[in-house]
N, C-alpha and C. Protein backbone atom coordinates (compact mmCIF):
# COMPACT_ATOMS: atom_id res chain seq x y z
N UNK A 1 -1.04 -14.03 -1.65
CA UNK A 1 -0.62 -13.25 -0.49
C UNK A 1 -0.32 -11.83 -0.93
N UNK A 2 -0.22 -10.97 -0.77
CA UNK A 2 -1.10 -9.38 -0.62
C UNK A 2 0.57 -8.56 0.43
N UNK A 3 0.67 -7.69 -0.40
CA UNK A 3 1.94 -6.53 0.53
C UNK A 3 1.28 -5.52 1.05
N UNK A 4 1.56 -5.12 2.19
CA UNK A 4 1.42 -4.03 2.78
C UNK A 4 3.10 -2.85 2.30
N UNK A 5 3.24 -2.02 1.76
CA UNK A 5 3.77 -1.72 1.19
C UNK A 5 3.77 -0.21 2.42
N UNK A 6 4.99 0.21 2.79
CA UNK A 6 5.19 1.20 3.66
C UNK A 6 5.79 2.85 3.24
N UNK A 7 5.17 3.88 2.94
CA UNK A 7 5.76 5.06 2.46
C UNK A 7 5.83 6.09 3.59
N UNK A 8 6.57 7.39 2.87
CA UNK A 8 6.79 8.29 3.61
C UNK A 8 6.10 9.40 2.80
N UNK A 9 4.97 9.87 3.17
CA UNK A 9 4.46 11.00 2.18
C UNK A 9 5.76 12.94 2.85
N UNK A 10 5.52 13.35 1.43
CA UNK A 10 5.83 14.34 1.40
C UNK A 10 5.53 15.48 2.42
N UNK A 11 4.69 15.32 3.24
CA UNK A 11 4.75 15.90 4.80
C UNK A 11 5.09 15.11 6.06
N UNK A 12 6.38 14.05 5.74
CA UNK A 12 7.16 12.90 6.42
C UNK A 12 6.35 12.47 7.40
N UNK A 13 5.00 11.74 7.04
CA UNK A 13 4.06 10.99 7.85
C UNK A 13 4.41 9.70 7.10
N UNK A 14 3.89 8.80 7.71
CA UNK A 14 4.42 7.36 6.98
C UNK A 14 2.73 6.87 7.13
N UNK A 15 2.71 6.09 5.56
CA UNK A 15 1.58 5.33 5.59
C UNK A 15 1.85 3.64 5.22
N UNK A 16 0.81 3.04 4.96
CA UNK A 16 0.61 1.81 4.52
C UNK A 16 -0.42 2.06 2.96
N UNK A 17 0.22 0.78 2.17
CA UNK A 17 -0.79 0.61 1.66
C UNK A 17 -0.98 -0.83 1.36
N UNK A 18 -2.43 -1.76 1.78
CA UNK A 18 -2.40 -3.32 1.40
C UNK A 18 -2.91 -3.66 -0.29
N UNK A 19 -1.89 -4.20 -0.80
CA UNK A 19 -2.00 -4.35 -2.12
C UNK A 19 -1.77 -5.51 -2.48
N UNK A 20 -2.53 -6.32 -3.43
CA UNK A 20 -2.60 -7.63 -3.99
C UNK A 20 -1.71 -8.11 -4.77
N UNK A 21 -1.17 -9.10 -4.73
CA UNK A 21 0.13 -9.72 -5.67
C UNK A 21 0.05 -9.07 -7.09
N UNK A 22 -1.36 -8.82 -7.48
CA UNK A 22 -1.39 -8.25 -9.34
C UNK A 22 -0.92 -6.38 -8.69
N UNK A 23 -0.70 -6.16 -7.92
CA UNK A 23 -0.60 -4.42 -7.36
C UNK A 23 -2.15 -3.86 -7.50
N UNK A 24 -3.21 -4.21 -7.00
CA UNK A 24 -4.56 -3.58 -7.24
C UNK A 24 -4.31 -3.26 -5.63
N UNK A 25 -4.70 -1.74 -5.10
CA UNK A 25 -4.97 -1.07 -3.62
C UNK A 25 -5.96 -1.65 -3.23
N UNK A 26 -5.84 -2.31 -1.84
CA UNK A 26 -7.56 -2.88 -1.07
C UNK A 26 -7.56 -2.18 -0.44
N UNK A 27 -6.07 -1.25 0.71
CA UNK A 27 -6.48 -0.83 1.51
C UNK A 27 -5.44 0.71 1.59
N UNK A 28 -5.71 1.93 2.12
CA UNK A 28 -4.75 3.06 2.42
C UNK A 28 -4.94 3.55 3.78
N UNK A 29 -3.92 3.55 4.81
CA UNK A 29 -4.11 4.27 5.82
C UNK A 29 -3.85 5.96 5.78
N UNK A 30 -4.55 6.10 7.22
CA UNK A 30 -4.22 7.39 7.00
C UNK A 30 -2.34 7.92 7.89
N UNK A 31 -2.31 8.99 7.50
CA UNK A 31 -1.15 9.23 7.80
C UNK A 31 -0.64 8.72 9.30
N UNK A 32 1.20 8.42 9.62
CA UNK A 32 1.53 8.87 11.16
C UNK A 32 2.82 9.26 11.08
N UNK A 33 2.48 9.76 12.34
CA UNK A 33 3.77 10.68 12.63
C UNK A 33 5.46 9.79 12.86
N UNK A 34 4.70 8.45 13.06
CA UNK A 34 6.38 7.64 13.59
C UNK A 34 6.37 6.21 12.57
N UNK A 35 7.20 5.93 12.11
CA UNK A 35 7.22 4.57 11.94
C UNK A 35 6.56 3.20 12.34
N UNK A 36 6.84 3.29 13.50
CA UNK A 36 6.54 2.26 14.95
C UNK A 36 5.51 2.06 14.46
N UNK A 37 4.45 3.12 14.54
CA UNK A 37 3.21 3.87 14.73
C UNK A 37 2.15 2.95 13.67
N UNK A 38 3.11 3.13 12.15
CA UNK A 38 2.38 2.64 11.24
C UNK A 38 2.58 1.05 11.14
N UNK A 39 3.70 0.67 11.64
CA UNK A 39 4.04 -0.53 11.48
C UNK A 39 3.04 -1.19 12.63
N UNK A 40 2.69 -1.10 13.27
CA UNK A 40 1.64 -0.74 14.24
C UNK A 40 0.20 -0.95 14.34
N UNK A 41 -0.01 -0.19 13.23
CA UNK A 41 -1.19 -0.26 12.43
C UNK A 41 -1.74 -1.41 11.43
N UNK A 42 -0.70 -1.74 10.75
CA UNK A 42 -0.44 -2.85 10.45
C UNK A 42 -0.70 -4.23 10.58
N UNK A 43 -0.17 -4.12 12.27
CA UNK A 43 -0.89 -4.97 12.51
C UNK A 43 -2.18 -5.34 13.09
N UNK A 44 -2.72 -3.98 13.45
CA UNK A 44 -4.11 -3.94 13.72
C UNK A 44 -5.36 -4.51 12.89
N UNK A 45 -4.48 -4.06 11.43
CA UNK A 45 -5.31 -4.03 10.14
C UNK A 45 -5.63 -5.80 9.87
N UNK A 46 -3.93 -6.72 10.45
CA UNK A 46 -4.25 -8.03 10.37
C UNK A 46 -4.77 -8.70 11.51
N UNK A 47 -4.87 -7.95 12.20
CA UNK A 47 -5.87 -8.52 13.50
C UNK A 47 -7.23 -8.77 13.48
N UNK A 48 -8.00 -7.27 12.72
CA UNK A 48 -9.01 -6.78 12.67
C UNK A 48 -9.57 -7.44 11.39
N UNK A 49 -8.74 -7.85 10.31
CA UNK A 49 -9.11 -7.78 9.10
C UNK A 49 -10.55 -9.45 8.80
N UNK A 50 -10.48 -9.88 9.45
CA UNK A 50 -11.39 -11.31 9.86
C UNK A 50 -12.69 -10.75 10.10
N UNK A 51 -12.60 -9.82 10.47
CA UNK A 51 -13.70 -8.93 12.32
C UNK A 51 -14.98 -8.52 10.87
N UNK A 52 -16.03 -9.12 10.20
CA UNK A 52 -16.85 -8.36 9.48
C UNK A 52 -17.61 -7.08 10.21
N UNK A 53 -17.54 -6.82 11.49
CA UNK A 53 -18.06 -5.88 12.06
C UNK A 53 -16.99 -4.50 12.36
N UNK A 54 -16.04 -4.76 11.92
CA UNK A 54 -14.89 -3.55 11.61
C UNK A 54 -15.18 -2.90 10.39
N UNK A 55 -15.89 -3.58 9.86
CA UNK A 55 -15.76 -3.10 8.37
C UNK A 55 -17.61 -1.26 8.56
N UNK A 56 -16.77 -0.39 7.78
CA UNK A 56 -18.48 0.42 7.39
C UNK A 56 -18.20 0.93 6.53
N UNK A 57 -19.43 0.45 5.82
CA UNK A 57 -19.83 0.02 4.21
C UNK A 57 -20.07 1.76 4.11
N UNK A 58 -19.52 2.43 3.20
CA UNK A 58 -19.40 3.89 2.72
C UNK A 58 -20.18 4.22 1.41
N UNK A 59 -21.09 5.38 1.05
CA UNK A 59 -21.23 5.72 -0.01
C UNK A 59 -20.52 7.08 -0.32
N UNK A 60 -19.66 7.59 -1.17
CA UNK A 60 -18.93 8.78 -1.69
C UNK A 60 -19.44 9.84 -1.97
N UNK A 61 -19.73 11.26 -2.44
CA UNK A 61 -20.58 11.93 -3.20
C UNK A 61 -21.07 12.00 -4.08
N UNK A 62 -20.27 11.27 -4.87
CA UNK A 62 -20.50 11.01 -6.28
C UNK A 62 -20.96 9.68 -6.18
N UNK A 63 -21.72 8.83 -5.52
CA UNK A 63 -22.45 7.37 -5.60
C UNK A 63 -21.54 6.72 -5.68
N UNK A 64 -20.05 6.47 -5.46
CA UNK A 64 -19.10 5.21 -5.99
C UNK A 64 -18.90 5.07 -4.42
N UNK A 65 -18.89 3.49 -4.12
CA UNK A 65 -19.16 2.73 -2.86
C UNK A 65 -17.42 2.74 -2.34
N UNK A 66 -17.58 2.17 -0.86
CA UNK A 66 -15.53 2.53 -0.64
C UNK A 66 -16.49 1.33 1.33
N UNK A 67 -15.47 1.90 1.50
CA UNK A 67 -15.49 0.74 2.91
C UNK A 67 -13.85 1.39 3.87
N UNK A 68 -14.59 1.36 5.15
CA UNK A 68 -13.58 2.00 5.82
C UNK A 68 -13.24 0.50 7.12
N UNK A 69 -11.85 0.22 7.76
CA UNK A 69 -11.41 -0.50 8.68
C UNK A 69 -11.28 0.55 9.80
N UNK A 70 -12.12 0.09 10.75
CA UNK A 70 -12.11 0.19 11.95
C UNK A 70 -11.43 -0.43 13.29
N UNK A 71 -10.42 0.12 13.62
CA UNK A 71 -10.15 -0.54 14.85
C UNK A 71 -11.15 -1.08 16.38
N UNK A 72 -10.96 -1.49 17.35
CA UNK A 72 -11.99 -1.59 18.49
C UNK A 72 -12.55 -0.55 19.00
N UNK A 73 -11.46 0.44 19.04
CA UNK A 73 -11.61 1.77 19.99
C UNK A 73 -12.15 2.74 19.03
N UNK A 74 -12.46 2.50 17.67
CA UNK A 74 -12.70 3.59 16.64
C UNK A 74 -12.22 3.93 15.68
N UNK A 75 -11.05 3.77 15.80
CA UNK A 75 -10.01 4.75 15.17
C UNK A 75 -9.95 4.10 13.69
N UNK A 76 -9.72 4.74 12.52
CA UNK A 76 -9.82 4.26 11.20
C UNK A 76 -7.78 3.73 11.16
N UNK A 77 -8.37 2.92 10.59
CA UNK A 77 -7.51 1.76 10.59
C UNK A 77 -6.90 2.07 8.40
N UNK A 78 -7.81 1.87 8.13
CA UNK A 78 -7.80 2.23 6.27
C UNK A 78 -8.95 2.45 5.35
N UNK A 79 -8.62 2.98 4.36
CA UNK A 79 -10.41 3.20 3.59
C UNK A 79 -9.42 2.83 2.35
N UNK A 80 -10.58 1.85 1.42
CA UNK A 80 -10.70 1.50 -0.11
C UNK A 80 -10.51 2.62 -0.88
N UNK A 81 -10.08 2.23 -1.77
CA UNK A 81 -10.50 2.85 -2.94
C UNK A 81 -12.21 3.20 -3.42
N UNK A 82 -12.50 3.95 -4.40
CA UNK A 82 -13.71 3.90 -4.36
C UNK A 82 -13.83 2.59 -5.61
N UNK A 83 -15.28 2.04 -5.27
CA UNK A 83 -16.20 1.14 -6.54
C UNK A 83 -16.95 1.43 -7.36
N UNK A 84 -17.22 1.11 -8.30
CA UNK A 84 -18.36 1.23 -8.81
C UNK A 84 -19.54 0.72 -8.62
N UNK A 85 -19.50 -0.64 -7.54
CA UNK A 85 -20.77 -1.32 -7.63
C UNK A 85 -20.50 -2.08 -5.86
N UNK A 86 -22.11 -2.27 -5.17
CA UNK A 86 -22.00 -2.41 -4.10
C UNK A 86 -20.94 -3.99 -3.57
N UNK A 87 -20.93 -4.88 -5.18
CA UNK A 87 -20.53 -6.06 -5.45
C UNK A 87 -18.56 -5.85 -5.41
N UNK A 88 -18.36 -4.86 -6.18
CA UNK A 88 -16.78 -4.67 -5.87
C UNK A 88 -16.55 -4.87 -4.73
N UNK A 89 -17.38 -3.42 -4.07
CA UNK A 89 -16.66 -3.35 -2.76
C UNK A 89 -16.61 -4.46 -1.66
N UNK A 90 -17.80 -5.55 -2.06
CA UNK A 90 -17.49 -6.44 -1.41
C UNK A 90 -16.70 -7.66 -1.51
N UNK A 91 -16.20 -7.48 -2.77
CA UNK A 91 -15.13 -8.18 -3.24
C UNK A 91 -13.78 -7.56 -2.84
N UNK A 92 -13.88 -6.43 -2.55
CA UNK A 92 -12.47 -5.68 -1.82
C UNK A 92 -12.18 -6.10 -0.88
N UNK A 93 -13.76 -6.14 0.29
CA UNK A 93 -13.78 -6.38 2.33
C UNK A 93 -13.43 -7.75 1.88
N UNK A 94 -13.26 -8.65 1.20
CA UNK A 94 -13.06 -9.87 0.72
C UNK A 94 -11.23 -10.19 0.72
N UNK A 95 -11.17 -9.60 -0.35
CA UNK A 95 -9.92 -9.54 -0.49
C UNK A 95 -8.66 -8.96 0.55
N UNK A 96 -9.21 -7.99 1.28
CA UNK A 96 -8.72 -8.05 2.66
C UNK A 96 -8.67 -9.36 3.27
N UNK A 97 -9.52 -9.38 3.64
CA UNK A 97 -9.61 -10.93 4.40
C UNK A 97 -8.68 -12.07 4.53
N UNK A 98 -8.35 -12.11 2.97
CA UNK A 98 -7.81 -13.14 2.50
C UNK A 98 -6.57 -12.87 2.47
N UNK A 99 -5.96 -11.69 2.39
CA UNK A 99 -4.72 -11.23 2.12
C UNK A 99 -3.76 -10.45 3.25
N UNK A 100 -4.42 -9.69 4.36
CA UNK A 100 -3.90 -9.11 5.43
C UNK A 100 -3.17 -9.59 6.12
N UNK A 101 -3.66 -11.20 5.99
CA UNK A 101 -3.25 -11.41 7.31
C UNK A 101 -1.76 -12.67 7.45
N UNK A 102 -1.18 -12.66 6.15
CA UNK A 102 0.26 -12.97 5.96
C UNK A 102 0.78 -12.32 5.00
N UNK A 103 0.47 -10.76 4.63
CA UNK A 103 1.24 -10.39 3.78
C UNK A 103 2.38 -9.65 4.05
N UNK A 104 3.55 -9.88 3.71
CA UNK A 104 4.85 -9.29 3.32
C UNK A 104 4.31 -7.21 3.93
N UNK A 105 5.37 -6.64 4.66
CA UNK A 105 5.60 -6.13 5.02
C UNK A 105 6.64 -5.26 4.00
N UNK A 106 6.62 -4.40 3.04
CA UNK A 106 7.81 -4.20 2.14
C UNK A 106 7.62 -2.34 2.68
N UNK A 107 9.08 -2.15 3.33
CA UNK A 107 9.47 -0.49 3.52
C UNK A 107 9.71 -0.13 2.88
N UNK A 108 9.62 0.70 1.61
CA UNK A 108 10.01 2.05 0.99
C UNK A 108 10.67 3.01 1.37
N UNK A 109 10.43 2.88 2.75
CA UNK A 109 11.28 4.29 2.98
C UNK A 109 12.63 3.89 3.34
N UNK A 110 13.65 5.58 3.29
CA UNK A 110 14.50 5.41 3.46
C UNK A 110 15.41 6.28 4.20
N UNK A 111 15.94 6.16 5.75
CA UNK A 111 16.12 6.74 6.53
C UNK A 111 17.32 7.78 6.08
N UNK A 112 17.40 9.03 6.26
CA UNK A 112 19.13 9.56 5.94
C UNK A 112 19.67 10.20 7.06
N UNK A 113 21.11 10.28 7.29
CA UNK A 113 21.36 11.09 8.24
C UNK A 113 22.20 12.48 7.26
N UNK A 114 22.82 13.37 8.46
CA UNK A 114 22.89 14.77 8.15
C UNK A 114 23.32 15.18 6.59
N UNK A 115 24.44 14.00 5.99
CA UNK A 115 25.45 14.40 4.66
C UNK A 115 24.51 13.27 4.22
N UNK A 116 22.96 13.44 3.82
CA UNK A 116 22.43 12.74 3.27
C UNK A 116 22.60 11.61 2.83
N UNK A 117 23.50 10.58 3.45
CA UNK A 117 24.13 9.12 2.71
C UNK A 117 22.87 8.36 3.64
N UNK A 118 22.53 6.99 2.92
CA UNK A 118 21.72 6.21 3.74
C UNK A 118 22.71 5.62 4.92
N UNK A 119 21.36 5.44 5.87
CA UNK A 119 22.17 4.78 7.14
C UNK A 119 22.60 3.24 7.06
């Protein structure tokens, strides 16, 4: 079973990332503006993650293969890491599969109010 692991990047957008019990990245979203938003996403990613027709198979500039999640309406959902071989990456859309769709939810972030103490 596989974490979706929740951050706050340094321009306070919050992402996801789905990562395998050994910590290898299958999946990175792209940024959002709210919490909700990404948590959200989330679960799109385990909705969708079954769907082999969500998936489009990517080549990089440099020839290393990657794979992007698609939601219904379009919207990118997460992109791989890049591969080296057309066989990784399908061992990645794989490993999604297998892992999205009961993995642990773990937040990183950490809310503060004004005298910076956690809430």
């Amino acid at each position: 079973m596989g974490k979706f692991i929740v951050t706050k990047r340094v321009n306070d957008e919050f992402q996801f990332n789905l990562k395998t019990d050994s910590g290898e990245n299958i999946l990175t979203s792209d940024g959002y503006n709210q919490k909700n938003s990404c948590l959200i996403g989330i679960e799109a990613v385990r909705a969708m993650a079954h769907d082999d027709a969500r998936y489009v198979r990517k080549i990089a500039k440099n020839d290393r293969e990657y794979f992007v999640l698609r939601a219904k309406n379009g919207r990118i959902l997460g992109k791989s890491r890049l591969y080296y071989t057309e066989l990784e990456m399908e061992n990645g859309i794989n490993s999604l599969k297998i892992n999205a769709p009961n993995a642990e939810v773990i937040d990183e972030t950490i809310d503060y109010i004004y005298d910076n103490q956690p809430k």
